[in-house]
C-alpha atoms as a PDB file:
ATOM      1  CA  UNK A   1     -22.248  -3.909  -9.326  1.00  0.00           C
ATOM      2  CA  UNK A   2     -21.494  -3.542  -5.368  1.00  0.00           C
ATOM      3  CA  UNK A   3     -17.690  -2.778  -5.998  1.00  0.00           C
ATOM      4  CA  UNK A   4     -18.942  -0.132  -8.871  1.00  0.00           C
ATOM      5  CA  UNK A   5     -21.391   1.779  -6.444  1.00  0.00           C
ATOM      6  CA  UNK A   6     -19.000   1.444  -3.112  1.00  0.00           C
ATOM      7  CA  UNK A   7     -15.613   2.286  -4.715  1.00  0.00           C
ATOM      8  CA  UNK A   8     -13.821   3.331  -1.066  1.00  0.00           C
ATOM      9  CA  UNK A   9     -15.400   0.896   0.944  1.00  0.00           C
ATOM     10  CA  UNK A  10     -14.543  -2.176  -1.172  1.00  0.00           C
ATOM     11  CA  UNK A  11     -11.204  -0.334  -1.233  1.00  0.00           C
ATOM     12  CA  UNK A  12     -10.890  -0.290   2.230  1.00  0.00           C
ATOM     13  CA  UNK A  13     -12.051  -3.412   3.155  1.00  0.00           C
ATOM     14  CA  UNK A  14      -9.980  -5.188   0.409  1.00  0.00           C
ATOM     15  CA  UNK A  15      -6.905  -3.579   2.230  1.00  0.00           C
ATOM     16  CA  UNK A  16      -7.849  -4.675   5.917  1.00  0.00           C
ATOM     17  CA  UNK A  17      -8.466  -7.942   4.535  1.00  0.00           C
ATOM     18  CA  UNK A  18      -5.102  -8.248   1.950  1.00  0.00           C
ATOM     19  CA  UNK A  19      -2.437  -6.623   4.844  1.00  0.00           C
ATOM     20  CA  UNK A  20      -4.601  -9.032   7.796  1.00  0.00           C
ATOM     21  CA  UNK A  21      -4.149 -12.142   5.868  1.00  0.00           C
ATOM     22  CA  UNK A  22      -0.802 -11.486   4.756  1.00  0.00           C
ATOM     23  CA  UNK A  23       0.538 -10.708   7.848  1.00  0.00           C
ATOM     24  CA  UNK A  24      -1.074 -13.809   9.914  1.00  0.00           C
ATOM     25  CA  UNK A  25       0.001 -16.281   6.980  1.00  0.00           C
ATOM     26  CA  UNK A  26       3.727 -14.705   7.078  1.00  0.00           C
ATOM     27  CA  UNK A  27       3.676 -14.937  11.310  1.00  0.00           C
ATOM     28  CA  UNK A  28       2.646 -18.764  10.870  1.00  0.00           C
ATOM     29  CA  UNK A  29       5.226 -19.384   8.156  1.00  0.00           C
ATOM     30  CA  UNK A  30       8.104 -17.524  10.780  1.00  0.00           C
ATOM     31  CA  UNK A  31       6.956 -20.469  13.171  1.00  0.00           C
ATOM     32  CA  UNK A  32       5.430 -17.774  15.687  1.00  0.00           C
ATOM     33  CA  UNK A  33       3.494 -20.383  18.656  1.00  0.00           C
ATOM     34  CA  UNK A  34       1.078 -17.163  19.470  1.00  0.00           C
ATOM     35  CA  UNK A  35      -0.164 -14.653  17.346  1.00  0.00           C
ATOM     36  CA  UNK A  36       1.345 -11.021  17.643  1.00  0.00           C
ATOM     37  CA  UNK A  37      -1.683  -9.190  17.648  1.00  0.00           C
ATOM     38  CA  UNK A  38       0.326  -6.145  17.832  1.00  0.00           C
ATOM     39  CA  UNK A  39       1.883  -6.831  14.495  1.00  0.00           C
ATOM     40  CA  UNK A  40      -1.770  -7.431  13.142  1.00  0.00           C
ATOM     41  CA  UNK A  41      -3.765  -4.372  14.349  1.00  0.00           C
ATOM     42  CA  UNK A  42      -0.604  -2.765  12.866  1.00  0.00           C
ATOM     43  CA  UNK A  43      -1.253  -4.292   9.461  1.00  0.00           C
ATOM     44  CA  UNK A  44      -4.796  -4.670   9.277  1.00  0.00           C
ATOM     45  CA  UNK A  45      -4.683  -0.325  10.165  1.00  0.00           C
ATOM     46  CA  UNK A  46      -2.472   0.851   7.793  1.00  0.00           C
ATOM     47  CA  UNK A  47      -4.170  -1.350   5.262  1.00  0.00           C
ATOM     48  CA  UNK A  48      -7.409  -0.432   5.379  1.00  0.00           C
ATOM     49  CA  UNK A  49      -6.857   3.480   5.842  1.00  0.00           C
ATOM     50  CA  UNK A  50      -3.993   3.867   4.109  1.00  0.00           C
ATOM     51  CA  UNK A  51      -3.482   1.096   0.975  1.00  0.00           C
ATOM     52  CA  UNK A  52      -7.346   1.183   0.808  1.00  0.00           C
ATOM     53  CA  UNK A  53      -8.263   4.726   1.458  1.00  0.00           C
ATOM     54  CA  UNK A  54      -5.523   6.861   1.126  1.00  0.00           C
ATOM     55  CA  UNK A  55      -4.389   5.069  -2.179  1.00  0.00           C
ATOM     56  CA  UNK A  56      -8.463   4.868  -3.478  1.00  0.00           C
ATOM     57  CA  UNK A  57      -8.238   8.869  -3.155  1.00  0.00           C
ATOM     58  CA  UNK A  58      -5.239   8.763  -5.536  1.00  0.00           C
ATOM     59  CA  UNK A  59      -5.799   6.054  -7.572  1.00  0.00           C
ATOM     60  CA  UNK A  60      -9.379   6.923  -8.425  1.00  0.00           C
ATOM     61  CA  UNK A  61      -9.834  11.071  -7.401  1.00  0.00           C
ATOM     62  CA  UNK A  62      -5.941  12.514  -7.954  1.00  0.00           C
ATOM     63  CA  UNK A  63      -4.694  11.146 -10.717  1.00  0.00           C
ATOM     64  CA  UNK A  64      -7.621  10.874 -12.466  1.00  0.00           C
ATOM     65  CA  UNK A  65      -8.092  14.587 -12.347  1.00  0.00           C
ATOM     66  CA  UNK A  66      -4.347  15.334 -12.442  1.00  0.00           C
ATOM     67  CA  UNK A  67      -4.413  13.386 -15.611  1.00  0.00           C
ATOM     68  CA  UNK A  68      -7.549  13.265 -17.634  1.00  0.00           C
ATOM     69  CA  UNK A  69      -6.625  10.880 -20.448  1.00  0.00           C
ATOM     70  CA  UNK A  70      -6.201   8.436 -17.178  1.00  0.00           C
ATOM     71  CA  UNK A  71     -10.150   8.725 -16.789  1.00  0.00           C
ATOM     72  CA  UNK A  72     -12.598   5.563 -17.849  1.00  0.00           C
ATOM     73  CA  UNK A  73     -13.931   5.858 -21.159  1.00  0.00           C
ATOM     74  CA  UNK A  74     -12.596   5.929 -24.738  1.00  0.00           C
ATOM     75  CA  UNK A  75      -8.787   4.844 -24.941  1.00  0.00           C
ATOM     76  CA  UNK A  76      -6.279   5.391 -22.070  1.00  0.00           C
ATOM     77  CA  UNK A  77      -3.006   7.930 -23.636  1.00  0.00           C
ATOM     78  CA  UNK A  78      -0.162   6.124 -23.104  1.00  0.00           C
ATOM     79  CA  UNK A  79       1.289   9.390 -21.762  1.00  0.00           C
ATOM     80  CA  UNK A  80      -0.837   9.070 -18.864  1.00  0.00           C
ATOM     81  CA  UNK A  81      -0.769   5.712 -17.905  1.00  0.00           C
ATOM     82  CA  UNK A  82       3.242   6.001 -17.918  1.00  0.00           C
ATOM     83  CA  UNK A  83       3.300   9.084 -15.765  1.00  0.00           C
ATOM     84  CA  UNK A  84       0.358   7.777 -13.361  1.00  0.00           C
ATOM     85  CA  UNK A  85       2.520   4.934 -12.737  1.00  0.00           C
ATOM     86  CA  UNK A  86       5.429   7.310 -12.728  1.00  0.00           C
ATOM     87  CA  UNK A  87       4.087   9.214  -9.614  1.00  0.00           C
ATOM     88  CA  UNK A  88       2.990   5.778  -7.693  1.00  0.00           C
ATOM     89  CA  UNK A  89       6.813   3.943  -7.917  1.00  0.00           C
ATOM     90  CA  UNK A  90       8.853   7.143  -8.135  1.00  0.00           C
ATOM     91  CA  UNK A  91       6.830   9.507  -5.124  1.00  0.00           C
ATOM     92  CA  UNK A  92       4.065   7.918  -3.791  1.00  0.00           C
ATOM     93  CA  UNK A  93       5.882   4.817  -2.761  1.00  0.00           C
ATOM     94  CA  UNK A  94       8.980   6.163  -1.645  1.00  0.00           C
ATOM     95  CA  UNK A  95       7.954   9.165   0.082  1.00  0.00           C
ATOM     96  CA  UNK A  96       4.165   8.866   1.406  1.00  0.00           C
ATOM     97  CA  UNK A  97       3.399   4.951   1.579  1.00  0.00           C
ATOM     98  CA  UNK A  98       6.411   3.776   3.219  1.00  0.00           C
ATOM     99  CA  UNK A  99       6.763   6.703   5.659  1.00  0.00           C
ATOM    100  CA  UNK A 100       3.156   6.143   6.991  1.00  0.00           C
ATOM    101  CA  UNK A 101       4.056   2.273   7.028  1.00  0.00           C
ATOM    102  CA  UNK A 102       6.380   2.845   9.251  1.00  0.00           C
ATOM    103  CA  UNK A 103       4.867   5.599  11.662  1.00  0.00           C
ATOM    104  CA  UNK A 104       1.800   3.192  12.142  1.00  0.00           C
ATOM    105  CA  UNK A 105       3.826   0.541  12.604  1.00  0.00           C
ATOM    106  CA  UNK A 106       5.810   2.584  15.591  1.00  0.00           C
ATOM    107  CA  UNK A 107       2.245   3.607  16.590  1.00  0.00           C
ATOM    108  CA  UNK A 108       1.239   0.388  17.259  1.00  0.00           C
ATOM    109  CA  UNK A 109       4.487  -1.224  19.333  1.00  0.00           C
ATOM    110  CA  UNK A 110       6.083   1.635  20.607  1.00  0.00           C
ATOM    111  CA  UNK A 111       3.131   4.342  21.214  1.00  0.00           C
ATOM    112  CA  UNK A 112       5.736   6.537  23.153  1.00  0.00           C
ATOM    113  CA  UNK A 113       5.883  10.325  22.972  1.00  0.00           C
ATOM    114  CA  UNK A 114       4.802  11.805  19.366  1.00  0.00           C
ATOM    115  CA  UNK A 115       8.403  12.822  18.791  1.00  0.00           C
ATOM    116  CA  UNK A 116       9.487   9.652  19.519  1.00  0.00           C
ATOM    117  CA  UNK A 117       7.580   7.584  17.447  1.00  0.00           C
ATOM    118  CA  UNK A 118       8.440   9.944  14.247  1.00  0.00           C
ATOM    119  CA  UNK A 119      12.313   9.570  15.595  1.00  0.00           C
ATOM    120  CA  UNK A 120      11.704   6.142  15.454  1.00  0.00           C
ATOM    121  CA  UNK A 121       9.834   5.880  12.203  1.00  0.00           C
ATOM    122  CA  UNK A 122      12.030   8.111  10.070  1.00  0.00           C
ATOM    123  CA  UNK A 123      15.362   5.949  11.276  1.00  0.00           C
ATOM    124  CA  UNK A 124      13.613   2.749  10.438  1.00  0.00           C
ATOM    125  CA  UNK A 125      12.116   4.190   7.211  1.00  0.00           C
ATOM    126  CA  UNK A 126      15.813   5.375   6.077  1.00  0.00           C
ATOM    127  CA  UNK A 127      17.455   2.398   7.067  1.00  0.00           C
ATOM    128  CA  UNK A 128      15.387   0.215   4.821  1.00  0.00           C
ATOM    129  CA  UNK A 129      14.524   3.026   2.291  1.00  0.00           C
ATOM    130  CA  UNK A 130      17.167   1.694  -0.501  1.00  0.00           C
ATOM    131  CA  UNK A 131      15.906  -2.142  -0.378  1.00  0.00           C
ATOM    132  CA  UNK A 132      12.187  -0.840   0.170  1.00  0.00           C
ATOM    133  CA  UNK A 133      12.355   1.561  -2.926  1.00  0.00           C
ATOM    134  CA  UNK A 134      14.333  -1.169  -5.451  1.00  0.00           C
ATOM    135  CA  UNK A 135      11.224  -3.916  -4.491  1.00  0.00           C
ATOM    136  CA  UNK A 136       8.404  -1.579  -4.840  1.00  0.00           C
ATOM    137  CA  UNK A 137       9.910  -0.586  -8.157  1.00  0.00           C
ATOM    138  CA  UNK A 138      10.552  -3.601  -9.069  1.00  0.00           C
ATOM    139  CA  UNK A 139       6.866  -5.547  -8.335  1.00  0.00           C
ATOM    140  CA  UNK A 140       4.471  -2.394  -8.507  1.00  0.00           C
ATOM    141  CA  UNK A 141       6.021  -0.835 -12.059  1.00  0.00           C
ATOM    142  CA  UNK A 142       4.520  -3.233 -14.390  1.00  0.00           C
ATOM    143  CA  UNK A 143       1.338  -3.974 -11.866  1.00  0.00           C
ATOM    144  CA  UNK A 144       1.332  -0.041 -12.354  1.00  0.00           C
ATOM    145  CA  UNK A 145       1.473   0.077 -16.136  1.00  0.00           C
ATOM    146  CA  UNK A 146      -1.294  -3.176 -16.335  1.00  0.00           C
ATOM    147  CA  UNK A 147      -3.441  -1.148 -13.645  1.00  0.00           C
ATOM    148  CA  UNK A 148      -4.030   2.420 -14.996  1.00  0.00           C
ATOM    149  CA  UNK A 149      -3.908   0.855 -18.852  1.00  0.00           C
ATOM    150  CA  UNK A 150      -6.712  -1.846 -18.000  1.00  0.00           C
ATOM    151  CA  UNK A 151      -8.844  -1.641 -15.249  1.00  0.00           C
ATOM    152  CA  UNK A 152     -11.996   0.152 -14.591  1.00  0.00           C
ATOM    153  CA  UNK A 153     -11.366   2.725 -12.035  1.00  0.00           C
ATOM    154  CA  UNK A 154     -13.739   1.531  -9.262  1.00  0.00           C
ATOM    155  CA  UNK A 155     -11.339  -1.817  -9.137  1.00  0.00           C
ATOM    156  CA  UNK A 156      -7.853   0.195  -9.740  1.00  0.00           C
ATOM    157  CA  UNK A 157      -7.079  -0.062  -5.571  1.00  0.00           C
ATOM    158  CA  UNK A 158      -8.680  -4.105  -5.309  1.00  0.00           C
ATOM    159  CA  UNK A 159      -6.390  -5.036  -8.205  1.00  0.00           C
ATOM    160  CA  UNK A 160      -3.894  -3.086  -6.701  1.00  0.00           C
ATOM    161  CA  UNK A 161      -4.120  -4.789  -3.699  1.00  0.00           C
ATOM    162  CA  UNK A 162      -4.596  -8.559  -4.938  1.00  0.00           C
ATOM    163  CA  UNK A 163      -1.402  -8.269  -7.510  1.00  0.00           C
ATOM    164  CA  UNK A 164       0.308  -7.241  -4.293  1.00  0.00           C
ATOM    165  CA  UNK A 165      -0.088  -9.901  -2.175  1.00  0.00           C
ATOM    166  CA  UNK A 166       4.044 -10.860  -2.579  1.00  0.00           C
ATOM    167  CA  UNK A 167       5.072  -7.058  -1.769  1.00  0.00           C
ATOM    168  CA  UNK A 168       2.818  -7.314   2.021  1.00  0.00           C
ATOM    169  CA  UNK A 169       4.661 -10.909   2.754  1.00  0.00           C
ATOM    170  CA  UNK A 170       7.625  -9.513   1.885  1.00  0.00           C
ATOM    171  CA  UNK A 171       6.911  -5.843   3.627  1.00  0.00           C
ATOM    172  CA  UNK A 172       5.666  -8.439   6.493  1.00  0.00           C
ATOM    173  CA  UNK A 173       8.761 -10.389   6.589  1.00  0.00           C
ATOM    174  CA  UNK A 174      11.320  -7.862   6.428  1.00  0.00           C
ATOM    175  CA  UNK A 175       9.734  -4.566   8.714  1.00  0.00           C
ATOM    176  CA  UNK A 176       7.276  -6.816  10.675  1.00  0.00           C
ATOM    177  CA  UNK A 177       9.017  -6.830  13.732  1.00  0.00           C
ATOM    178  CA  UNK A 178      10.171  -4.169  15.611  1.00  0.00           C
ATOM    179  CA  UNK A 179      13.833  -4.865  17.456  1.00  0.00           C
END
């Protein structure tokens, strides 16, 4: 189908949409009278380049070639699936998706001097890395497992994304703002 043949773009479009949504329906829920459409361009960003692009290029190109057994096709080894979701909850996470979370987000309400807005982003990102880590572990480890065992590649970031939808209201909740 359309998904099948456009991989990145429904990817990419899925995350604009999933990180948009999420972050309007956690504003209203915070009892926000206006819209911070700061806070949104911020989300609806780093969703669609980073949980829909950047993660489409692992989920679907890296991995897959890092571990072939994790390809479509015949059975998925075990071996794989566990170490493919090993490398998205134990690095990716930690140390690529949540520092470019919070550099965007910097970016988008604070677009001071380069240096600044890393200063800014690495303090933030270490501040919150413990509590960040332990949910992402926590909601994303047996997503993970489900994900690279089940699904056909082309849909590995859109199910990704849609089993997600309480990590971005929580992600929204808790590093929305900027003080």
């Amino acid at each position: 189908g359309w998904a099948a043949r456009r991989p990145l773009l429904t990817a990419a479009t899925a995350g604009g949409a999933k990180y948009i949504g999420c972050d309007v329906l956690v504003q209203h829920c915070e009892g926000q009278e206006r819209l911070d459409r700061r806070r949104v361009g911020a989300f609806a960003a780093f969703g669609t380049f980073y949980a829909g692009g950047v993660q489409y290029l692992l989920f679907n190109r890296l991995l897959p070639w890092c571990l072939p057994l994790l390809k479509e096709g015949g059975r998925r080894a075990p071996a794989s699936v566990v170490a493919a979701t090993g490398v998205d909850v134990f690095v990716h996470m930690p140390f690529f998706y949540l520092p470019t979370f919070y550099t965007i987000r910097e970016l988008a309400f604070r677009p001071d001097t380069p240096s600044k807005v890393l200063a800014n982003a690495w303090a933030h990102y270490r501040e919150g890395f413990g509590s960040d880590a332990r949910t992402s572990l926590v909601i994303f480890g047996p997503i993970q497992l489900l994900n690279f065992g089940f699904s056909p590649t082309h849909l590995r970031v859109p199910v990704l994304l849609a089993s997600g939808l309480l990590w971005t209201a929580i992600l929204s909740t808790r590093r929305g703002r900027v003080q």
